[in-house]
N, C-alpha and C. Protein backbone atom coordinates (compact mmCIF):
# COMPACT_ATOMS: atom_id res chain seq x y z
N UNK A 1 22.04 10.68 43.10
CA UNK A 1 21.06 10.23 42.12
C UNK A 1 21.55 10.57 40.71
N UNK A 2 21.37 9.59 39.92
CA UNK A 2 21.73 10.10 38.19
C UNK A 2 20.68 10.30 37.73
N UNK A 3 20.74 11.04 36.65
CA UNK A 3 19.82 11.38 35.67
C UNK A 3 18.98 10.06 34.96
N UNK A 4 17.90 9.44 35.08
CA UNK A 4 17.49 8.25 34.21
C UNK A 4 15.91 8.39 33.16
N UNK A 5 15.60 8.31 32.68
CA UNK A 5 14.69 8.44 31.55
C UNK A 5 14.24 6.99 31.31
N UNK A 6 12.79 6.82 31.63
CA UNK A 6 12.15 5.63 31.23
C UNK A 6 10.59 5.60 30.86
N UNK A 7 10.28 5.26 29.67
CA UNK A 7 9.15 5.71 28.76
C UNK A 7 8.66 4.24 28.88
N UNK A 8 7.05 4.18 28.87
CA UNK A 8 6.22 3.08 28.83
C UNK A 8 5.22 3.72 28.16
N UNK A 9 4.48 2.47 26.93
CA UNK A 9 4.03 2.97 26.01
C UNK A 9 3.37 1.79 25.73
N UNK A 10 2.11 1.42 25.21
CA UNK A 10 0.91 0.56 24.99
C UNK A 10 -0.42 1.14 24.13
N UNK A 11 -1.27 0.26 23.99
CA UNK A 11 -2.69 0.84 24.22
C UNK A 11 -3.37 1.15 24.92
N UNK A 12 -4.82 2.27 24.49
CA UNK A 12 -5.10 2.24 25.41
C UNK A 12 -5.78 1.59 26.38
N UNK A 13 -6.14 1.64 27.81
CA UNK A 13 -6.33 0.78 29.03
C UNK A 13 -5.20 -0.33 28.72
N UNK A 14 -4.41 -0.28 28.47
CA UNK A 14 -3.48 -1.53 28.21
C UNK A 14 -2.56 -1.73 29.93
N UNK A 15 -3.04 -0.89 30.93
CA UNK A 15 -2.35 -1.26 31.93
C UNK A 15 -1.02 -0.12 32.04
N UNK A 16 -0.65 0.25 31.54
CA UNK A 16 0.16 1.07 31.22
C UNK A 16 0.37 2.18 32.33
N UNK A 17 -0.64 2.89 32.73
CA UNK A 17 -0.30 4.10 33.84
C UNK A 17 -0.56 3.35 35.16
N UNK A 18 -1.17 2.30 35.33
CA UNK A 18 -0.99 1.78 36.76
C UNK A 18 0.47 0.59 36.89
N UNK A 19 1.24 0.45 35.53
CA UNK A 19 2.48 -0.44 35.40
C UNK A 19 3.58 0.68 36.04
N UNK A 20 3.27 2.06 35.68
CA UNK A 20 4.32 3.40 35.60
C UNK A 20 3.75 3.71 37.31
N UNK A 21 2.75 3.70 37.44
CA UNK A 21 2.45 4.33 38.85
C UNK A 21 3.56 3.27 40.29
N UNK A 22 3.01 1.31 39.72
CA UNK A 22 4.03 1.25 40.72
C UNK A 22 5.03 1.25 40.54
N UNK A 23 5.89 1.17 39.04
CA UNK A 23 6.99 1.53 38.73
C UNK A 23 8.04 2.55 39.90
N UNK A 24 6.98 3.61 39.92
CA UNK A 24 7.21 5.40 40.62
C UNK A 24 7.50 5.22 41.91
N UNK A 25 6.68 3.67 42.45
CA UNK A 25 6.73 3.93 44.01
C UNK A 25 7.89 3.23 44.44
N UNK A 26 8.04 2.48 43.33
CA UNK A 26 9.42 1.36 43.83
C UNK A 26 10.68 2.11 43.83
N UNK A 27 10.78 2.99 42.82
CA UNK A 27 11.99 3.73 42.78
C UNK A 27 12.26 5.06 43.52
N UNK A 28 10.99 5.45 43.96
CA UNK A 28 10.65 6.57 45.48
C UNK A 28 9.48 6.80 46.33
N UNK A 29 10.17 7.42 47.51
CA UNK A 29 9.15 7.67 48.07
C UNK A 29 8.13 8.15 48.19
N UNK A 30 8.40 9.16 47.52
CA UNK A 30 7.46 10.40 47.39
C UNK A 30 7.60 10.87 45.94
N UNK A 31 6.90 9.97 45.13
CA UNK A 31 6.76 10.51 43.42
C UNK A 31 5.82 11.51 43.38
N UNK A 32 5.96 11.99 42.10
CA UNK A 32 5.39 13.42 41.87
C UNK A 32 4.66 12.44 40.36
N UNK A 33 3.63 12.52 40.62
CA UNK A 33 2.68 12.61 39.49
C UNK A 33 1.77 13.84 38.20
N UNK A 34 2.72 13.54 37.13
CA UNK A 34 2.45 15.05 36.57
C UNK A 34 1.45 14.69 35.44
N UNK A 35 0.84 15.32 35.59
CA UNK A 35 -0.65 15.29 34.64
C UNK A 35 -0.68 16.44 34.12
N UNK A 36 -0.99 15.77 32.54
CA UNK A 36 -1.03 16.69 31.23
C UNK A 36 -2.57 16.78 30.65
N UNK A 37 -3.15 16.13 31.17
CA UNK A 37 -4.89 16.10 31.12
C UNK A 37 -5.56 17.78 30.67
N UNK A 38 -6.11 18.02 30.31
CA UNK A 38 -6.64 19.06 30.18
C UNK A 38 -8.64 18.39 29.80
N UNK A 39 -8.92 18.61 31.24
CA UNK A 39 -10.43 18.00 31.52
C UNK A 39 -11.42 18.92 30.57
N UNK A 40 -11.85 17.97 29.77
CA UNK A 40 -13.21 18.78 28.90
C UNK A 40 -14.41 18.46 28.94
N UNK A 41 -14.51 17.25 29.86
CA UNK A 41 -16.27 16.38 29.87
C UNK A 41 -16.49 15.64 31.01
N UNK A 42 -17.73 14.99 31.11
CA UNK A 42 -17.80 14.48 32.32
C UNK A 42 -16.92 12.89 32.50
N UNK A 43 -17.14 12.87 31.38
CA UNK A 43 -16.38 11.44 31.38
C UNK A 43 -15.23 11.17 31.54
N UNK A 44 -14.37 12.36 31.22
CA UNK A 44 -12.90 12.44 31.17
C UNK A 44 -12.45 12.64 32.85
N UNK A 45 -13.54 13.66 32.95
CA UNK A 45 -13.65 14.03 34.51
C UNK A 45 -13.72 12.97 35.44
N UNK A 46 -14.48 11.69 35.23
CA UNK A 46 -14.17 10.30 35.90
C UNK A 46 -13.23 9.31 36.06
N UNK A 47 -12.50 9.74 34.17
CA UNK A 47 -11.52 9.16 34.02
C UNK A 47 -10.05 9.39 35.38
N UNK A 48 -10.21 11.16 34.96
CA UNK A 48 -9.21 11.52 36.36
C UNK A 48 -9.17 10.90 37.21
N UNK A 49 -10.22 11.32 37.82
CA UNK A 49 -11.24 10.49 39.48
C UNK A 49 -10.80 9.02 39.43
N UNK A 50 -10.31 8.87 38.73
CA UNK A 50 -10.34 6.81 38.97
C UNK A 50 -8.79 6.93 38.93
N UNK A 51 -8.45 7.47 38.27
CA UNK A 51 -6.51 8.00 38.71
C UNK A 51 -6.35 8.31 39.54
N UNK A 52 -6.72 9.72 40.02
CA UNK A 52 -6.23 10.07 41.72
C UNK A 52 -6.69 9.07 42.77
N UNK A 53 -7.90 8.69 42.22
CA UNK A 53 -8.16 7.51 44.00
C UNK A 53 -7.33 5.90 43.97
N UNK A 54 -6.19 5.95 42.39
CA UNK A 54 -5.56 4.47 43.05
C UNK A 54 -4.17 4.99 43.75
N UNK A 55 -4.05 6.13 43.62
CA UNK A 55 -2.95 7.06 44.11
C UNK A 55 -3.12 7.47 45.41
N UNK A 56 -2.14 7.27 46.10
CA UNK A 56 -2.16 7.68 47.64
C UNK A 56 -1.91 8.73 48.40
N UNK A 57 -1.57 9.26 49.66
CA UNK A 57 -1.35 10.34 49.95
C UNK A 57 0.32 10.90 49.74
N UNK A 58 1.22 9.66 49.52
CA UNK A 58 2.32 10.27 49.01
C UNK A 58 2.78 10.61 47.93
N UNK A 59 1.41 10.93 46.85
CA UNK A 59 1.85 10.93 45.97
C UNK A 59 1.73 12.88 46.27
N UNK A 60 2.86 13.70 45.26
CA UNK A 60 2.35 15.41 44.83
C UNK A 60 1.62 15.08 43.16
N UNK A 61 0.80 15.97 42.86
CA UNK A 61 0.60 16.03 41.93
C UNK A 61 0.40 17.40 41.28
N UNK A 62 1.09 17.62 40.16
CA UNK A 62 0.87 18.29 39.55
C UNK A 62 0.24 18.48 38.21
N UNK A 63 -0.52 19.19 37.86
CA UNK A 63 -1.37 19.67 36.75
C UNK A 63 -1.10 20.68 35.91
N UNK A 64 0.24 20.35 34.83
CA UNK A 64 0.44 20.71 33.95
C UNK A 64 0.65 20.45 32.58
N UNK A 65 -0.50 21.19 31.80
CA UNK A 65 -0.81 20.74 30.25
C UNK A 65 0.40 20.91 29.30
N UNK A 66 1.41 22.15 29.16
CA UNK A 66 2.18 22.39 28.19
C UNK A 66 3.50 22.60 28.56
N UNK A 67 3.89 23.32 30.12
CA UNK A 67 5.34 23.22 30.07
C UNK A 67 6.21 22.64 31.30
N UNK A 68 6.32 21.67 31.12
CA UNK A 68 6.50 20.72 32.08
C UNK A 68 8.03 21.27 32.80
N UNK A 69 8.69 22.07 32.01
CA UNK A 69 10.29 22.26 32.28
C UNK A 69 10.13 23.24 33.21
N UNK A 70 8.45 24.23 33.58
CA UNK A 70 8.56 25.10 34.55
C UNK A 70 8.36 24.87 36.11
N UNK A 71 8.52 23.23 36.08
CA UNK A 71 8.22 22.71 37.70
C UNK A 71 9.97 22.27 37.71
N UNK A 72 10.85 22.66 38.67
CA UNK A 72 12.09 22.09 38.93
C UNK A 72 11.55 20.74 39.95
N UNK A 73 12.13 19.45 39.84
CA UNK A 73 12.07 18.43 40.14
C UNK A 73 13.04 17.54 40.43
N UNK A 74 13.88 18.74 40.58
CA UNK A 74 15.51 17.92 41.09
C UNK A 74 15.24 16.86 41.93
N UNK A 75 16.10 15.48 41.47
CA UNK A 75 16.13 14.55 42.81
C UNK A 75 14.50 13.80 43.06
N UNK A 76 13.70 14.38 42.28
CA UNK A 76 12.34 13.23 42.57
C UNK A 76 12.20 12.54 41.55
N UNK A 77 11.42 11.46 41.86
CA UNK A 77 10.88 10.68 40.71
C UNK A 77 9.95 11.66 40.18
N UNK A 78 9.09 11.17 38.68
CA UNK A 78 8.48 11.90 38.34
C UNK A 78 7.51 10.98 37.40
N UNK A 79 6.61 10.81 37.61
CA UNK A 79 5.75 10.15 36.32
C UNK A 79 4.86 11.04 35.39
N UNK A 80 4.57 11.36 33.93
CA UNK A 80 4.63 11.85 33.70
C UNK A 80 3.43 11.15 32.48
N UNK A 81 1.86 11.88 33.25
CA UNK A 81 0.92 10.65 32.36
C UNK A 81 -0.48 11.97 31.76
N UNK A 82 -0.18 12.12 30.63
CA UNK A 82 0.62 11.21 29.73
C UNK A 82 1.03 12.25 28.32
N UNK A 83 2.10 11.54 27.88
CA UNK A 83 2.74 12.31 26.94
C UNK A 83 1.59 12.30 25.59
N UNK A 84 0.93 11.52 25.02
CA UNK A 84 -0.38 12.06 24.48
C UNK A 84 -1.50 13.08 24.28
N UNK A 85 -1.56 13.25 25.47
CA UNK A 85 -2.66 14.60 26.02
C UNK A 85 -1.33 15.47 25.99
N UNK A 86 -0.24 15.62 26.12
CA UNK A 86 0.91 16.90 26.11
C UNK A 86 0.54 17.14 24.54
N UNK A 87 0.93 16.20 24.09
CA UNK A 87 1.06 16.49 22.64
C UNK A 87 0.16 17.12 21.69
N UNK A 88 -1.03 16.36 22.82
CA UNK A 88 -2.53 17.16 21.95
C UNK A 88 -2.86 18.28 22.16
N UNK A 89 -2.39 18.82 23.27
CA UNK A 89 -2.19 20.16 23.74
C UNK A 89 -1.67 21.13 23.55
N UNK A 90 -0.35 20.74 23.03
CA UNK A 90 0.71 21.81 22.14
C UNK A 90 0.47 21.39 20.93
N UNK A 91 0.16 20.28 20.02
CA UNK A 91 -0.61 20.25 18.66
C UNK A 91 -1.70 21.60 18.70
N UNK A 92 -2.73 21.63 19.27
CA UNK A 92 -3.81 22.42 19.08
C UNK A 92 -3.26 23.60 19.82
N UNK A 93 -2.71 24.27 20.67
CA UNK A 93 -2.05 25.05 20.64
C UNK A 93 -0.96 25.77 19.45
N UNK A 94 -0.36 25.15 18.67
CA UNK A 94 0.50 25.56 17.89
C UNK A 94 -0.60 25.62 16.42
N UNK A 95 -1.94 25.74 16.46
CA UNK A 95 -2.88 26.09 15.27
C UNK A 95 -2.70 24.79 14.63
N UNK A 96 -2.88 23.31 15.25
CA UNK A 96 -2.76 22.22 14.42
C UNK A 96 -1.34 22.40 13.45
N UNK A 97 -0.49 22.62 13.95
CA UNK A 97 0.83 22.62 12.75
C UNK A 97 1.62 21.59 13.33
N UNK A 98 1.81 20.60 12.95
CA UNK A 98 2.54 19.42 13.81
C UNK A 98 4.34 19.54 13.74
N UNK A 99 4.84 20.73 12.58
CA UNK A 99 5.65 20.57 12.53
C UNK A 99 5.97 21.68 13.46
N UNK A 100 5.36 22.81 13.96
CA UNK A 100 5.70 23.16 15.09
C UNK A 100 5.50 22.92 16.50
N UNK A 101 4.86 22.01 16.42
CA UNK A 101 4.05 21.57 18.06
C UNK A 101 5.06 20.70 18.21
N UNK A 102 6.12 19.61 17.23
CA UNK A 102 7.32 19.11 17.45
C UNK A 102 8.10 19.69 17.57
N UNK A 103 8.49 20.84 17.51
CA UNK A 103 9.53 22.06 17.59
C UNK A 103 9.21 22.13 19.11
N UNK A 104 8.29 22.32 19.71
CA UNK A 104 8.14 22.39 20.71
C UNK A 104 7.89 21.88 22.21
N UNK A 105 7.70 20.62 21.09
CA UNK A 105 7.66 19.20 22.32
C UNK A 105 9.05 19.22 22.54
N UNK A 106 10.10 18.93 21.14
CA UNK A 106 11.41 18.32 21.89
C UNK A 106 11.83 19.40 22.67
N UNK A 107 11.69 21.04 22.67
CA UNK A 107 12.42 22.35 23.43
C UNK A 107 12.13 21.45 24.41
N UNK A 108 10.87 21.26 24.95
CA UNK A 108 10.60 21.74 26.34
C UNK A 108 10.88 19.80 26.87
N UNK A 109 10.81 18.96 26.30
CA UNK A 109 11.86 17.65 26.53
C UNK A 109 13.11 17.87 27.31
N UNK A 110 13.87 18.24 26.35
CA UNK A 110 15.06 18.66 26.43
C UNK A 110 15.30 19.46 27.91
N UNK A 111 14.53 20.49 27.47
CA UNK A 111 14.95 21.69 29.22
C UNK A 111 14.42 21.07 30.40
N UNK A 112 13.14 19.85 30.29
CA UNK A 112 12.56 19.13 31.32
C UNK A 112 13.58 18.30 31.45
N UNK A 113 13.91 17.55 31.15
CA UNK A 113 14.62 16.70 31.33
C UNK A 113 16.32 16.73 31.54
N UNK A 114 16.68 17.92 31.85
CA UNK A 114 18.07 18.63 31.79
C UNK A 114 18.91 18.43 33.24
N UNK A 115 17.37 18.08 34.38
CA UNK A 115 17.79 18.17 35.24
C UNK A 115 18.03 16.63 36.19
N UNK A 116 18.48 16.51 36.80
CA UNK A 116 18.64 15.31 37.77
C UNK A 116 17.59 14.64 38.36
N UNK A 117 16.72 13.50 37.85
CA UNK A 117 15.83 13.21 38.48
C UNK A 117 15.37 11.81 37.53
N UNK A 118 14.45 11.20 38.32
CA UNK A 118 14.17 9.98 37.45
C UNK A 118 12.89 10.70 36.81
N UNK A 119 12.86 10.34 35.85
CA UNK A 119 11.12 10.45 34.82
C UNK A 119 10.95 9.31 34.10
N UNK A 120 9.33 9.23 34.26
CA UNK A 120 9.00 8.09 33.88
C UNK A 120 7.69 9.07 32.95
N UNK A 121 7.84 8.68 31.70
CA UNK A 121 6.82 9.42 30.35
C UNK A 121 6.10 8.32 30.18
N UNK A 122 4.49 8.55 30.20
CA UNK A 122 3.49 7.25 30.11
C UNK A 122 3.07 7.95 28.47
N UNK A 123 2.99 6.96 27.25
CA UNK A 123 2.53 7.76 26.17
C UNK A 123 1.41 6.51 25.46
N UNK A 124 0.90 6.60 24.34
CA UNK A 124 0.31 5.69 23.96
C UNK A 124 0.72 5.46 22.68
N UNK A 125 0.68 4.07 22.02
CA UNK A 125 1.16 3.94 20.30
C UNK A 125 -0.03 3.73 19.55
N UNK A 126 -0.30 5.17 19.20
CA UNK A 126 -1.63 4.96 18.35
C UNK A 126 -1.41 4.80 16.97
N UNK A 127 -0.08 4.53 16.49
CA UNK A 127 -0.03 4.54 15.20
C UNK A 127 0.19 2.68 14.56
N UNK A 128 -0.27 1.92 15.68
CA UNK A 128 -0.31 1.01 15.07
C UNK A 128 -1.38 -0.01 14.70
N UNK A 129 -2.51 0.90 14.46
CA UNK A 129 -3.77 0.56 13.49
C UNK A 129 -3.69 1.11 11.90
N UNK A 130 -4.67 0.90 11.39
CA UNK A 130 -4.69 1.95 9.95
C UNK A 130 -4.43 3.49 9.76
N UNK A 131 -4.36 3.54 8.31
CA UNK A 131 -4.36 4.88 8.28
C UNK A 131 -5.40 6.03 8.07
N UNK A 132 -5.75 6.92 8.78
CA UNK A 132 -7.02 7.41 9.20
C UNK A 132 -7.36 8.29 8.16
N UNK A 133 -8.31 8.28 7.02
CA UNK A 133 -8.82 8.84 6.26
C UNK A 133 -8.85 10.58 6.49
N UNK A 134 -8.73 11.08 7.63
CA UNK A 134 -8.88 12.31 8.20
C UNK A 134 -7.26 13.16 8.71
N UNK A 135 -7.16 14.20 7.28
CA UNK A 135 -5.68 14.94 7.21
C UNK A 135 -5.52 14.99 8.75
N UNK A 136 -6.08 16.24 10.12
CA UNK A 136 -5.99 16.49 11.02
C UNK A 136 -5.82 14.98 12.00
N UNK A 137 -5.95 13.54 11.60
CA UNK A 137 -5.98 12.82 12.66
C UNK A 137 -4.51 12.34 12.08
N UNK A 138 -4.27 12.69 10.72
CA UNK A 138 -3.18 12.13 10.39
C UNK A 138 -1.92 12.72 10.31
N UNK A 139 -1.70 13.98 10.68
CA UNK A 139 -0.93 14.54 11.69
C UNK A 139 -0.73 14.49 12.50
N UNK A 140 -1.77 14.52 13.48
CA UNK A 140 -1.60 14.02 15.12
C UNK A 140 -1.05 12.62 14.92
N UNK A 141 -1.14 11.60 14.15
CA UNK A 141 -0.47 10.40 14.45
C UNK A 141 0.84 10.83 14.17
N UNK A 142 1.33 11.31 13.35
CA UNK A 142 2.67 11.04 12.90
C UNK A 142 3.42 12.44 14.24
N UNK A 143 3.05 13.55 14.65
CA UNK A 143 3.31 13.87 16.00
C UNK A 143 3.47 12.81 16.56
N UNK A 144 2.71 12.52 16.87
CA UNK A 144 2.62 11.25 18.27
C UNK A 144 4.02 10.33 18.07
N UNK A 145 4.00 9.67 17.14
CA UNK A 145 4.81 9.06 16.81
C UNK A 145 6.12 9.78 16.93
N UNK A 146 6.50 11.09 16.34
CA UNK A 146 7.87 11.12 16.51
C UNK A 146 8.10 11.59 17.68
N UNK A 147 7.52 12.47 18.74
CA UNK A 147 8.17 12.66 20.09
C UNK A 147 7.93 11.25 20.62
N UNK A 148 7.24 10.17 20.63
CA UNK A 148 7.47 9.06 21.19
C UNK A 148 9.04 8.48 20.84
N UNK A 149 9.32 8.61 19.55
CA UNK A 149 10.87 8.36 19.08
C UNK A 149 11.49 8.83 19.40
N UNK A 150 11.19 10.47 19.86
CA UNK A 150 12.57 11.06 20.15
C UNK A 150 12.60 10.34 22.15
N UNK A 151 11.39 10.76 22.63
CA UNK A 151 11.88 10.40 24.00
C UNK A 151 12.17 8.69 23.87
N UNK A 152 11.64 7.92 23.30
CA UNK A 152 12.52 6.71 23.12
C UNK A 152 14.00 6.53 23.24
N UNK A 153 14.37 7.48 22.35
CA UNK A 153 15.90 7.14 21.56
C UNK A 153 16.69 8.10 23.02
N UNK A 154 15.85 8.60 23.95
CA UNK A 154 16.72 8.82 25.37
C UNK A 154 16.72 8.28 26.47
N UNK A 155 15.62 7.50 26.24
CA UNK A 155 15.53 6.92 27.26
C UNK A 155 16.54 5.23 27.73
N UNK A 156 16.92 5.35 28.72
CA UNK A 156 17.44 4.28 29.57
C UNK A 156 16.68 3.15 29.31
N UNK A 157 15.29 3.23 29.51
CA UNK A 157 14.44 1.91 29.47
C UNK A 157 13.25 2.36 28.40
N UNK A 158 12.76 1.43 28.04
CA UNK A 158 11.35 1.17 27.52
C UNK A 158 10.56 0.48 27.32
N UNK A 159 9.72 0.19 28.15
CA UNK A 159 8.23 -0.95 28.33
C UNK A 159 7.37 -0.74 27.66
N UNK A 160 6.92 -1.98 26.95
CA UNK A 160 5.62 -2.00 26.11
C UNK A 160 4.61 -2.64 27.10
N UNK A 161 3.59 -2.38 27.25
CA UNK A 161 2.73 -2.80 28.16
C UNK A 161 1.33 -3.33 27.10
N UNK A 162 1.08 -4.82 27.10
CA UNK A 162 0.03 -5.12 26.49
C UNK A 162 -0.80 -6.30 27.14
N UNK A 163 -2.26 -6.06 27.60
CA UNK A 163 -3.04 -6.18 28.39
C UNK A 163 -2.78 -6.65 29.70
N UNK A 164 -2.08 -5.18 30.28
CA UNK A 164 -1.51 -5.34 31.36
C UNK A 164 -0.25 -6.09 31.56
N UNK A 165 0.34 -6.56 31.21
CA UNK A 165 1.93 -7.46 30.71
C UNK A 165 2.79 -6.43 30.32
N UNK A 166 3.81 -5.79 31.19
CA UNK A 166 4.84 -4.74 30.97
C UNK A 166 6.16 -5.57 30.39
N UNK A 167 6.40 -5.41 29.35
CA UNK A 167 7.45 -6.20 28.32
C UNK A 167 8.56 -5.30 28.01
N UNK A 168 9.81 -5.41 28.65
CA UNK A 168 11.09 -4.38 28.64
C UNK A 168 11.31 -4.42 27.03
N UNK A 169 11.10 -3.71 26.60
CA UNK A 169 12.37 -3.93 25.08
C UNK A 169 13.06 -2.68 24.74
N UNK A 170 13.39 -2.08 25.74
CA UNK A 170 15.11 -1.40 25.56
C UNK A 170 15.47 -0.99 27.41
N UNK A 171 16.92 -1.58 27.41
CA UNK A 171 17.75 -1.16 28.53
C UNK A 171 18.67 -0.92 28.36
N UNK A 172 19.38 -0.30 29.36
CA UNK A 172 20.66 0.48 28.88
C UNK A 172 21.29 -0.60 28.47
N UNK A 173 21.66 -2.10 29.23
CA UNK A 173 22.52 -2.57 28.28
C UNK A 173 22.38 -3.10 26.93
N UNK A 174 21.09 -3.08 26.67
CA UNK A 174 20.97 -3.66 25.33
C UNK A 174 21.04 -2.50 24.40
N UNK A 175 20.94 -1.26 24.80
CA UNK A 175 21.18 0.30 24.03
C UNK A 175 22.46 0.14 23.60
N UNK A 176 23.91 0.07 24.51
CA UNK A 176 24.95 -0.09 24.83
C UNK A 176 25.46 -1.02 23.74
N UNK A 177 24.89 -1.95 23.13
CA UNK A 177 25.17 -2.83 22.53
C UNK A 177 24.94 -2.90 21.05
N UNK A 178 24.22 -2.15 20.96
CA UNK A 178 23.40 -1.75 19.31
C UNK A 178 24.44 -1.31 18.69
């Protein structure tokens, strides 16, 4: 198995984590579904609930908010939903400082991703509405935005997914070619 990196990224409900889910199954048997969720309401709590039940019994799942590099995952697929809620997590963890919660997204990128395995990063592009009158939302966008760039600019592939329509626009050979 080689090392491969493939990021899908949309709005939200745009189809996007059920494009990555069968993505996961086609390329293994037994994917590992890693959830960065950190449940705060009832609603969110449903939201889950409607994730785990289109997911089957082969899926593992794991439930981790901030350091994803402490599950070894050699050799499995891995989906990885969603890099948003990571971000919002180590944002507000790091005291709202975005320039360290990026210090800390790419560490733990980097050491996650060090090892042999396919990953598939589900994230969302919220920065392509206006600009939000509110300093704290306007940090979190521009976070958002650059670990989406950085895991972009590693990844093998990248799908835009818009209303449900998964649209390739980067593969290795067209990377290769730039």
């Amino acid at each position: 198995m080689k090392k491969k990196i493939i990021m899908v990224t949309g709005g939200q409900r745009s189809g996007k984590s059920e494009f990555a889910e069968e993505l996961a199954m086609r390329l293994g048997e037994k994917p590992v579904y890693m959830a960065t969720a950190r449940v705060m309401d009832k609603e969110f709590e449903a939201r889950v609930e409607r994730h785990r039940s289109r997911r089957g019994p082969q899926w593992t799942t794991i439930e981790e908010p901030l350091l994803l590099s402490r599950h070894d995952l050699t050799g499995r697929v891995v989906l990885i939903d969603c890099v948003t809620l990571w971000a919002t997590n180590t944002f507000f963890d790091a005291g709202e400082d975005a320039d360290a919660a990026m210090n800390r997204l790419a560490a733990e990128f980097e050491e996650f991703t060090s090892r042999t395995a396919t990953y598939i990063f589900v994230t969302n592009e919220i920065g392509l509405g206006g600009v939000s009158e509110n300093p704290l939302t306007r940090r979190f966008t521009d976070l958002q935005g650059n670990i989406n760039r950085l895991i972009a600019s590693r990844a093998d592939e990248v799908y835009l997914v818009v209303s449900g329509i998964p649209v390739k626009i980067k593969s290795q050979f067209n990377n290769e070619n730039l």
